[in-house]
Protein backbone atom coordinates (compact mmCIF):
# COMPACT_ATOMS: atom_id res chain seq x y z
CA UNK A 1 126.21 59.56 122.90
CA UNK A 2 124.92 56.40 124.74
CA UNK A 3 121.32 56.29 123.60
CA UNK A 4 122.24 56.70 119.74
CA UNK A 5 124.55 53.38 119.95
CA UNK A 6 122.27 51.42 122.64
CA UNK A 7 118.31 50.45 121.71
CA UNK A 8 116.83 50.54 125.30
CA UNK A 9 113.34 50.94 126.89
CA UNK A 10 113.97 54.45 126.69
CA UNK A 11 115.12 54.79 123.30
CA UNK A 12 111.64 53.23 122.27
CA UNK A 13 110.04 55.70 124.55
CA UNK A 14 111.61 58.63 122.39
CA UNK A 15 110.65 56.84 119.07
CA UNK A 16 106.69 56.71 120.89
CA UNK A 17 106.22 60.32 122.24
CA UNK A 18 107.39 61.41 118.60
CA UNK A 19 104.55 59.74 117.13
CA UNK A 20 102.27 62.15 118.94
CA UNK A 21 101.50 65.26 117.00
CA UNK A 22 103.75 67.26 119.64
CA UNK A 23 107.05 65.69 119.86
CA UNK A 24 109.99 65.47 121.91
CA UNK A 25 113.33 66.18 120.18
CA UNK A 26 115.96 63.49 121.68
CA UNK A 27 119.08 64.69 123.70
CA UNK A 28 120.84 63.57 126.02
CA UNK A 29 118.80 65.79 128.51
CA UNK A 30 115.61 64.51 127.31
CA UNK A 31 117.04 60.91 128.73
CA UNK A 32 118.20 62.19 132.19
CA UNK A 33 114.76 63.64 132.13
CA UNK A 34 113.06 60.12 131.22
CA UNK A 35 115.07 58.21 133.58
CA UNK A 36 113.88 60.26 136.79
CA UNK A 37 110.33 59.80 135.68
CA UNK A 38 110.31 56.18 134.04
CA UNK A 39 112.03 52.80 134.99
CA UNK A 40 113.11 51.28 132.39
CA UNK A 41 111.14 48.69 131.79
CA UNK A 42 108.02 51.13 132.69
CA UNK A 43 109.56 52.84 129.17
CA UNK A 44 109.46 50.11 127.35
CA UNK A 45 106.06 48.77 128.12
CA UNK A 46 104.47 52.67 127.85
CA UNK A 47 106.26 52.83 124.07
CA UNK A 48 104.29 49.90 123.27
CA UNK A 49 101.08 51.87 124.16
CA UNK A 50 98.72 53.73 121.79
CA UNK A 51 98.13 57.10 120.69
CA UNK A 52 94.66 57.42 121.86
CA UNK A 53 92.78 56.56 125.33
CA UNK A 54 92.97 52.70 126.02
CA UNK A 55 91.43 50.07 128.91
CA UNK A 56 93.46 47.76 131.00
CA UNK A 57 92.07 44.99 129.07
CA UNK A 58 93.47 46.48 125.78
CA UNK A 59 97.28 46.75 127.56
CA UNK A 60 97.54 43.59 129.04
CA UNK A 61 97.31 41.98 125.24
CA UNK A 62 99.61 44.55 123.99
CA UNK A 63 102.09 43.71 127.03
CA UNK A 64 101.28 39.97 127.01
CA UNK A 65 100.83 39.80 130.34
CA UNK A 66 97.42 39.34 132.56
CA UNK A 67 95.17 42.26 133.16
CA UNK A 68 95.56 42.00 136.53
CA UNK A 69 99.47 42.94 136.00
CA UNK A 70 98.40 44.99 133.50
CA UNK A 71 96.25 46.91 136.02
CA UNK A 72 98.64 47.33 138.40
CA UNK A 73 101.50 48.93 136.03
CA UNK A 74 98.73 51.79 135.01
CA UNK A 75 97.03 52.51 138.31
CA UNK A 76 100.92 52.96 139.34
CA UNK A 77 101.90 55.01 136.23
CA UNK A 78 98.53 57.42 136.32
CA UNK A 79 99.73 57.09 140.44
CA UNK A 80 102.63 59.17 139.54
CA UNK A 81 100.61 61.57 136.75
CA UNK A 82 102.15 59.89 134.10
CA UNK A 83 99.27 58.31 132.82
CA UNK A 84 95.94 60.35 133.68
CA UNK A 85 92.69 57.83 133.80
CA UNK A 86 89.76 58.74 133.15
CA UNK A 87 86.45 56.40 134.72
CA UNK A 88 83.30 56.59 132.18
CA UNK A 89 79.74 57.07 133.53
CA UNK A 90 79.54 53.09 132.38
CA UNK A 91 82.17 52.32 134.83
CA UNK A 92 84.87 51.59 132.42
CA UNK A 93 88.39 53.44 133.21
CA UNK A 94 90.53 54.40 130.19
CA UNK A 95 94.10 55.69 130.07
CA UNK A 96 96.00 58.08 128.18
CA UNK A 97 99.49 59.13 127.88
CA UNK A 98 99.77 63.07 127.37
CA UNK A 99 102.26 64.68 126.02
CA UNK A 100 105.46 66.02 127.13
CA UNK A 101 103.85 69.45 127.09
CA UNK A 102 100.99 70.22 128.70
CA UNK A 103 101.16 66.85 130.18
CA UNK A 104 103.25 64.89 131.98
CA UNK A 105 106.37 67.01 132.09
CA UNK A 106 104.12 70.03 134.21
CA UNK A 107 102.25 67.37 136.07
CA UNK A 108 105.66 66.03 137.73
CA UNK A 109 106.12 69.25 139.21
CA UNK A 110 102.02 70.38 140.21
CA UNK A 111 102.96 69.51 143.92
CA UNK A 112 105.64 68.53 145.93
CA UNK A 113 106.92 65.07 146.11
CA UNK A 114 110.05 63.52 147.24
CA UNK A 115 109.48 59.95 145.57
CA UNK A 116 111.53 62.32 142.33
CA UNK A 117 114.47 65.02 142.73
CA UNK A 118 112.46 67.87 141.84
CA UNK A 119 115.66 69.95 141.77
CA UNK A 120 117.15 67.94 139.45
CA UNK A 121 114.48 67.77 137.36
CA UNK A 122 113.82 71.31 137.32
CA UNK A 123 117.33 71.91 136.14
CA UNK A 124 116.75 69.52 133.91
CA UNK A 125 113.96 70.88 131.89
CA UNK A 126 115.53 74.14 132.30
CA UNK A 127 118.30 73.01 130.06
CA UNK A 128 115.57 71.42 127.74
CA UNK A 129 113.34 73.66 127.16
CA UNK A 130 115.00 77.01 127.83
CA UNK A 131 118.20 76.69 126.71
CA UNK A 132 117.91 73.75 124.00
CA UNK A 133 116.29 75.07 121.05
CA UNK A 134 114.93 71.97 119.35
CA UNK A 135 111.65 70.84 121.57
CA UNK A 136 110.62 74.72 121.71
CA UNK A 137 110.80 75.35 118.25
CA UNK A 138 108.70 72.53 117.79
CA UNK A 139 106.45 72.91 120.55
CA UNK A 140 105.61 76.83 119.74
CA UNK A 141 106.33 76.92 115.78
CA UNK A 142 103.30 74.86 115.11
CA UNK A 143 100.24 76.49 112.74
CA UNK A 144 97.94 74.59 114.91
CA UNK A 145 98.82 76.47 118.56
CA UNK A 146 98.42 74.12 121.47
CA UNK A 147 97.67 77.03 124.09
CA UNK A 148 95.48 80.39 123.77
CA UNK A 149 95.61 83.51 125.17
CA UNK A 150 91.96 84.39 127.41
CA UNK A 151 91.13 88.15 126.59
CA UNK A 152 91.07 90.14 129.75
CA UNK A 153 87.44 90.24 130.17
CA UNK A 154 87.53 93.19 132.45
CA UNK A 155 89.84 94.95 130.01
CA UNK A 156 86.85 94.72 127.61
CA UNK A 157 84.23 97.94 126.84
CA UNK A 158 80.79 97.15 127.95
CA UNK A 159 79.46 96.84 124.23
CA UNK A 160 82.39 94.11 123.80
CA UNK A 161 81.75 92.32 126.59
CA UNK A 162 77.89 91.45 125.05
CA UNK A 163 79.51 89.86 121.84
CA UNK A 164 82.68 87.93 122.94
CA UNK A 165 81.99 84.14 122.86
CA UNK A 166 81.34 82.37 125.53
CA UNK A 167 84.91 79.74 124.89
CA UNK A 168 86.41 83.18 124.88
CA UNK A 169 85.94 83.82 128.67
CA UNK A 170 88.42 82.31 130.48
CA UNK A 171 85.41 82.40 133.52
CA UNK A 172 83.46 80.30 131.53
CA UNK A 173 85.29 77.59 131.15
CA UNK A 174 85.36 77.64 135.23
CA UNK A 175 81.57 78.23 135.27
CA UNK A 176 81.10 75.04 132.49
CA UNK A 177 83.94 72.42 133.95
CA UNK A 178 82.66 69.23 135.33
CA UNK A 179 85.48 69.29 137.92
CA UNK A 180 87.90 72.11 138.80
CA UNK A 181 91.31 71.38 140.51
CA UNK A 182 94.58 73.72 141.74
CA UNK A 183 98.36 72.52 141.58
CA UNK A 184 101.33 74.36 141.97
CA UNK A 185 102.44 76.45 138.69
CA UNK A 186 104.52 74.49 136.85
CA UNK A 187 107.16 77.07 135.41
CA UNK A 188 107.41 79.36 138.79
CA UNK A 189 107.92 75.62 140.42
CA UNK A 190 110.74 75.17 137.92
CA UNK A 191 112.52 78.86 138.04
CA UNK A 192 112.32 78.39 141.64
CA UNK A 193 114.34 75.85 142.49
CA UNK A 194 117.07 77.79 139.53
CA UNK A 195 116.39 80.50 142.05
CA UNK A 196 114.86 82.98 139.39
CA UNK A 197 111.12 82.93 140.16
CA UNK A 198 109.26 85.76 140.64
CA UNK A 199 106.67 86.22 143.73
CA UNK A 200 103.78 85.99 141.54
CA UNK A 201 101.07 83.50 143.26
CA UNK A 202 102.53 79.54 142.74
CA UNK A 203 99.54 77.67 143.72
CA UNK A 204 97.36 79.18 140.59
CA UNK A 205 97.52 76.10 137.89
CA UNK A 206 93.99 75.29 136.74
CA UNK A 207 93.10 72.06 135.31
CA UNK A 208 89.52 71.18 134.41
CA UNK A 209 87.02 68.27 133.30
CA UNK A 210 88.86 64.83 133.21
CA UNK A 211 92.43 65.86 133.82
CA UNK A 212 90.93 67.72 136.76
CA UNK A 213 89.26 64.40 138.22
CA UNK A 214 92.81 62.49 137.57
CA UNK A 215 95.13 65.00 139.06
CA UNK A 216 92.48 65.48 142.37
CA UNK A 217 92.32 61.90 142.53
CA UNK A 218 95.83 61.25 142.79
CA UNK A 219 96.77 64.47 144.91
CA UNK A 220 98.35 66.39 141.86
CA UNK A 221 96.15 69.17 142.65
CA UNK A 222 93.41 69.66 145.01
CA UNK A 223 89.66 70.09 144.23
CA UNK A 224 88.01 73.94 144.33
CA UNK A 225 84.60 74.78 143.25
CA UNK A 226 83.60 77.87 140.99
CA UNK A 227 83.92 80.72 143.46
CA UNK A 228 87.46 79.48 144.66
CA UNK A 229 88.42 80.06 140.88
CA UNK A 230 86.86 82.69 139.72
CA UNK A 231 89.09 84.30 142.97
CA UNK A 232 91.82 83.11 141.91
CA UNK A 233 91.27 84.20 138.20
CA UNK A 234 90.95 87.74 139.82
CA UNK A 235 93.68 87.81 141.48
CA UNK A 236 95.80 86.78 138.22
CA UNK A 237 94.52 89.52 136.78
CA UNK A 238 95.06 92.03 139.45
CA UNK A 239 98.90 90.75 139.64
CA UNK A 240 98.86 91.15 135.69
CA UNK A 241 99.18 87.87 134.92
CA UNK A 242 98.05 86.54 131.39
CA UNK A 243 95.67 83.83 131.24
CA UNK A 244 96.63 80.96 128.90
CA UNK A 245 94.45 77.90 128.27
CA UNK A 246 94.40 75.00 125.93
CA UNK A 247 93.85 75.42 122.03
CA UNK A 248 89.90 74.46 121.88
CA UNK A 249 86.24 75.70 121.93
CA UNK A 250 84.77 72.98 124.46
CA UNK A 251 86.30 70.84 127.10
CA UNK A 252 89.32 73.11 127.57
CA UNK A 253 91.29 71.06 130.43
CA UNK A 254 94.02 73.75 131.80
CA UNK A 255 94.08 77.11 132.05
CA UNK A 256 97.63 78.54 133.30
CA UNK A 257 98.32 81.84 134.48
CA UNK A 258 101.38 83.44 133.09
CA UNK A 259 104.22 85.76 134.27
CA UNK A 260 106.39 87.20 131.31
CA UNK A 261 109.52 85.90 133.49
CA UNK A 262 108.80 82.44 133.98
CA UNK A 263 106.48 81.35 131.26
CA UNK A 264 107.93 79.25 128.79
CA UNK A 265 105.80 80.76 125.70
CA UNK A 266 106.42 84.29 126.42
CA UNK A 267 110.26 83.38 127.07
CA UNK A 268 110.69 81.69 123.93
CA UNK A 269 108.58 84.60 122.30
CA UNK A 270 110.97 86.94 123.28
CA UNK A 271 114.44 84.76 123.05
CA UNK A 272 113.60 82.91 119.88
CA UNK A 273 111.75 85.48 118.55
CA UNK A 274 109.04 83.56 117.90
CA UNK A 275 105.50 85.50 117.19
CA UNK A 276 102.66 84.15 118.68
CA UNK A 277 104.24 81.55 120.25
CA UNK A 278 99.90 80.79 122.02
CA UNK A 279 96.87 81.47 119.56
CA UNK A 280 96.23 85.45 120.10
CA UNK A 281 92.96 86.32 120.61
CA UNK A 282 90.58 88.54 118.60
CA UNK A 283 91.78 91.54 120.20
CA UNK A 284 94.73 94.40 119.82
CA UNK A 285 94.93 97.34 121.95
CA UNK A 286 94.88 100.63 120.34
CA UNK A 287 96.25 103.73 121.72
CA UNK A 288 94.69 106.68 122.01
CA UNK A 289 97.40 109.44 120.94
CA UNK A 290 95.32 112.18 122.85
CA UNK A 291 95.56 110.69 126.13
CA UNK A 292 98.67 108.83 126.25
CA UNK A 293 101.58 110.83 128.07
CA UNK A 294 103.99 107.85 127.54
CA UNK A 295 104.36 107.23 131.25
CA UNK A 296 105.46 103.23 129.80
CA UNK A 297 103.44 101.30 132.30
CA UNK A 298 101.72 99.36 129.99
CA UNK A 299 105.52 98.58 128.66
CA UNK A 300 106.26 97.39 131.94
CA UNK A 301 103.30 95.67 132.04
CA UNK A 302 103.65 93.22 128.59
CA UNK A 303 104.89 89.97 129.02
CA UNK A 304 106.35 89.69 125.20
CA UNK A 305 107.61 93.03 124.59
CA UNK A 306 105.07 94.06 122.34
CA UNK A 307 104.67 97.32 123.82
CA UNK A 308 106.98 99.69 122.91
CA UNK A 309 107.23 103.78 123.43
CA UNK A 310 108.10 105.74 120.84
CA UNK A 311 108.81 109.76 119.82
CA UNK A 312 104.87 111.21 119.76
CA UNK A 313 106.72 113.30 117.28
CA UNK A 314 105.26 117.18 118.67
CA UNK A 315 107.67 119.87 117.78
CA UNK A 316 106.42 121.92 121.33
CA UNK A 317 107.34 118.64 123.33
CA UNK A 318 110.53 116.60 121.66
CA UNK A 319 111.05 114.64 124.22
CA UNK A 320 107.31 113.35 124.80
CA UNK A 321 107.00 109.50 123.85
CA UNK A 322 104.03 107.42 123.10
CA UNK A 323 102.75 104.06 123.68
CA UNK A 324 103.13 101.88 120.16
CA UNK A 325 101.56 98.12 119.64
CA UNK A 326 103.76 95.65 117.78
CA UNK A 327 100.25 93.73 116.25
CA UNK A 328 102.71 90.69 115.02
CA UNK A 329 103.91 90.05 119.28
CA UNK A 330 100.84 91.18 120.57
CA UNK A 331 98.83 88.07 122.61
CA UNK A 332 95.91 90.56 122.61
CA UNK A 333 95.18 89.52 126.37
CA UNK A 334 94.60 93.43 128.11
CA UNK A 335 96.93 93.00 130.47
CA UNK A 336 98.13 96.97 129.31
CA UNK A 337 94.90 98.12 128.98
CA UNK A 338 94.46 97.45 132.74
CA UNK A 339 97.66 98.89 133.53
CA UNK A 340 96.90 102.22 131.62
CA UNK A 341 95.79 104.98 134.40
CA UNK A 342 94.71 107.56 131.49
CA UNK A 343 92.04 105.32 129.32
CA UNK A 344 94.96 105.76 126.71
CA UNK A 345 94.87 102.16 125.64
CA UNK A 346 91.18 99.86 124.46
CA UNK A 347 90.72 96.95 122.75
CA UNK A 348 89.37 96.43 119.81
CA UNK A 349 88.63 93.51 117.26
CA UNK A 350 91.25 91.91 115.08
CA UNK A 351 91.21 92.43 111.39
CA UNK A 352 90.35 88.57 110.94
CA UNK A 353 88.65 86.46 112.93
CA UNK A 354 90.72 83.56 114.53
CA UNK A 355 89.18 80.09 114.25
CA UNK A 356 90.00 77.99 117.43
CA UNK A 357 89.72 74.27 116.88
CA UNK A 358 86.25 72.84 118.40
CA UNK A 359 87.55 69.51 120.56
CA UNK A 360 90.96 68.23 121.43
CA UNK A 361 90.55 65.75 119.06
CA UNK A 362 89.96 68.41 116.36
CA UNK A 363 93.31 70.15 117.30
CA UNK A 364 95.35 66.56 117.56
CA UNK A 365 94.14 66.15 114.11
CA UNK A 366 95.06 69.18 112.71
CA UNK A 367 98.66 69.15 114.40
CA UNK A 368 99.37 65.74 113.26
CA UNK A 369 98.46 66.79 109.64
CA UNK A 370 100.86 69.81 109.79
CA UNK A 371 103.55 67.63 111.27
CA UNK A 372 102.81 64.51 108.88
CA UNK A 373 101.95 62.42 111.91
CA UNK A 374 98.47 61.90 110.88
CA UNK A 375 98.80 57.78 109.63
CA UNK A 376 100.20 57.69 113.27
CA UNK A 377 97.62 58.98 114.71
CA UNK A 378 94.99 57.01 112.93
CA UNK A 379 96.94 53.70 112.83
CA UNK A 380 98.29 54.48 116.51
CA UNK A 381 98.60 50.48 117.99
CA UNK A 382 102.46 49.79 117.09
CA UNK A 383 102.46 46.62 118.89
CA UNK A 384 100.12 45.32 115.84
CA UNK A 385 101.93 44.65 112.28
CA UNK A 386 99.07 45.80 110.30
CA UNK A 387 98.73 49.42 112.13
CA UNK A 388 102.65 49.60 111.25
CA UNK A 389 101.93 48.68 107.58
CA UNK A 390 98.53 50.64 107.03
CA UNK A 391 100.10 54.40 108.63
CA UNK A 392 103.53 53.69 106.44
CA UNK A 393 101.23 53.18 103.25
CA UNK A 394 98.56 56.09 104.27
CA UNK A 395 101.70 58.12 105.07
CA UNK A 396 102.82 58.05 101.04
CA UNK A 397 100.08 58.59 99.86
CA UNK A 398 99.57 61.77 102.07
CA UNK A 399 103.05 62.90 101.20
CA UNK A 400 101.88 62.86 97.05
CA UNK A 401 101.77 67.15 96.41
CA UNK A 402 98.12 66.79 95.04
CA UNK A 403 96.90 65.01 98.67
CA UNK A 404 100.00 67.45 100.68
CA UNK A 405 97.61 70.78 99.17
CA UNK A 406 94.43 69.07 99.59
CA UNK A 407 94.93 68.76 103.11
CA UNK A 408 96.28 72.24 103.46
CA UNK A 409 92.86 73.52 102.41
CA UNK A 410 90.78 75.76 104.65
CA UNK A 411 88.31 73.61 104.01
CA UNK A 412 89.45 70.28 104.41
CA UNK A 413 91.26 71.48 108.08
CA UNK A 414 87.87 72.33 109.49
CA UNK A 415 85.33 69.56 108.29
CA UNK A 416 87.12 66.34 107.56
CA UNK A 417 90.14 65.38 109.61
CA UNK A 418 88.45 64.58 112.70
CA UNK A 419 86.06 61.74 110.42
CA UNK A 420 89.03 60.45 108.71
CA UNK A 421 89.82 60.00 112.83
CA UNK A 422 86.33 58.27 113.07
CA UNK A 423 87.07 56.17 110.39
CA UNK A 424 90.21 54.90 110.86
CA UNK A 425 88.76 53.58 114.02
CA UNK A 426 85.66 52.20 112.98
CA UNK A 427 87.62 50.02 110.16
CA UNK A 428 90.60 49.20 111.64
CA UNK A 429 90.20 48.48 115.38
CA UNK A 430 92.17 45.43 116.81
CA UNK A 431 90.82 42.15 116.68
């Protein structure tokens, strides 16, 4: 294969978006892919970028090249959603490359555009994602989820809905956002043009906070306030949909809502056999035996097949069936508690409560430990000899089994990665 025998732009591009804590597998799909997104000499200079947000100033010396150049490569990368930037209340605009997933792979296809074969594409990451095995196992095998699962709030008794947390409400992170924006839903954009999308609602992707300002700003997705969400929340939930949302307490910056058919965590839930391919929440539905008549709606009704109906086992009525949770597939969302026409089916608390990483940062951190990516992450500018030499010397000594179990720790995953973060870039910035 051509990219294993010939170091190109791209090639270094692959080598890059595997030092983030979510990789990207190589293939010869993941280059076609690449190549209708990137140039290659746009690959080459974004390999040569780091891990964390950056300013124009800080590229141009990376890139040897004025700032003024420099300037005009990113505002025509984040241009095409391939960088987002992000403007400070000081005035000073930073940049970021996000990852494959959620990131710059979805963004390609928020709206429509006919500067990129869309078709293509779409075939593309069909073949990459949903019938390649490698970048979903690594995408949804992770401890350290990247997506949630929102609970159905309406699904909720009204005792429950006193005591669930506020970053448990998928309508308050609408209600908090600084900025709320709408693009077209990434996987139904996908399965339609493989002609298997369903006619659940397309223009439904949320994004929120920064990405949100990015994505309005370069007509990726188009601005709504609070009430125009909350609708269109709603109306997910009315179609059954299941409300996914990024991995963290505060700042949560998309919010997808999910068919069972197109989705790709509930597809590779169910073809892999993965379980829990999104954090679950802190809910399972339990049936009540008395009142279900196992009609199966709330089978119907699951997107990952963790509903099942099974012999209620009463010798007057052999042939009756009940409802049965699988707890291990369950997302805990509601979706069949809504469905149920009988009150056979509540939610209830989880034996153990689930802890969702506070920040972004927090979950970056605690990905790139599980993945052994964390020297990358705090050494992150390649382009600077000492970075390479100070994450391949922090990286053995986090591979010693004393440090390995250490960092396994309860503990240590919820108090210190994030100032080892700090650290690394108070003491080691770039001169």
């Amino acid at each position: 294969m051509a990219h294993h025998t010939v170091r190109s732009g791209y090639a270094s591009l692959v080598d890059r978006l595997n030092r983030l804590p979510q990789g990207a597998p190589p293939s010869d799909t993941l280059y076609a892919i690449l190549k209708l997104l990137f140039s290659e000499k746009e690959a080459g200079l974004v390999a040569l970028l780091p891990i964390r947000p950056f300013t124009a100033d800080h590229a141009a010396r990376v890139w040897k090249m004025k700032q003024s150049e420099a300037q005009k490569v990113l505002d025509e990368l984040a241009g095409r959603a391939i960088l987002l930037d992000m403007t400070a209340p000081d005035g000073v605009t930073s940049y970021v490359l996000p990852p494959p997933m959620a990131g710059f792979f979805e963004f390609s296809m928020m709206r429509l555009r006919g500067d990129v074969d869309q078709k293509l594409l779409a075939e593309l990451y069909y073949q990459y994602i949903n019938v390649e095995e490698d970048f979903i196992t690594a995408l949804f095998m992770a401890d350290t989820r990247l997506g949630r699962a929102f609970v159905n709030e309406e699904a909720l008794l009204p005792g429950q809905r006193l005591t669930v947390l506020d970053y448990e409400r998928a309508s308050e992170v609408v209600r908090s956002a600084s900025q709320r924006a709408v693009g077209l839903c990434y996987c139904r954009h996908k399965m339609q043009h493989m002609d298997r999308a369903c006619d659940a609602p397309l223009d439904i992707c949320m994004t929120f906070n920064t990405s949100a300002g990015a994505l309005i700003r370069h007509e990726y997705a188009r601005e709504v306030d609070v009430q125009e969400c909350l609708d269109l929340l709603q109306e997910a939930r009315d179609r059954g949909l299941v409300q996914f949302g990024e991995n963290v307490q505060r700042g949560v910056n998309f919010i997808c809502n999910c068919c069972g058919c197109c989705c790709e965590a509930m597809i590779a839930a169910r073809r892999v056999g993965f379980t829990n391919a999104v954090q679950t929440t802190n809910y399972l539905p339990v049936v009540d035996a008395a009142r279900c008549n196992g009609c199966g709606k709330c089978v119907d009704a699951c997107p990952v097949e963790a509903m099942t109906l099974v012999s209620a086992n009463d010798p007057h009525h052999p042939k009756l069936r009940k409802a049965e949770v699988n707890a291990d597939l369950c997302l805990g969302c509601g979706v069949c508690v809504q469905r149920c026409t009988r009150d056979g089916l509540s939610l209830e608390a989880r034996g153990e409560r689930i802890i969702t990483p506070v920040t972004s940062v927090h979950r970056t951190v605690l990905m790139a430990i599980e993945q052994g990516q964390l020297p990358n992450l705090i050494f992150d500018n390649q382009a600077l000899a000492s970075h390479r030499t100070m994450a391949a010397i922090l990286g053995g000594i986090l591979r010693l089994p004393p440090i390995q179990q250490a960092l396994a720790s309860e503990q240590v995953r919820s108090r210190y990665p994030v100032k080892l973060l700090e650290w690394g870039e108070q003491h080691f910035l770039e001169n």
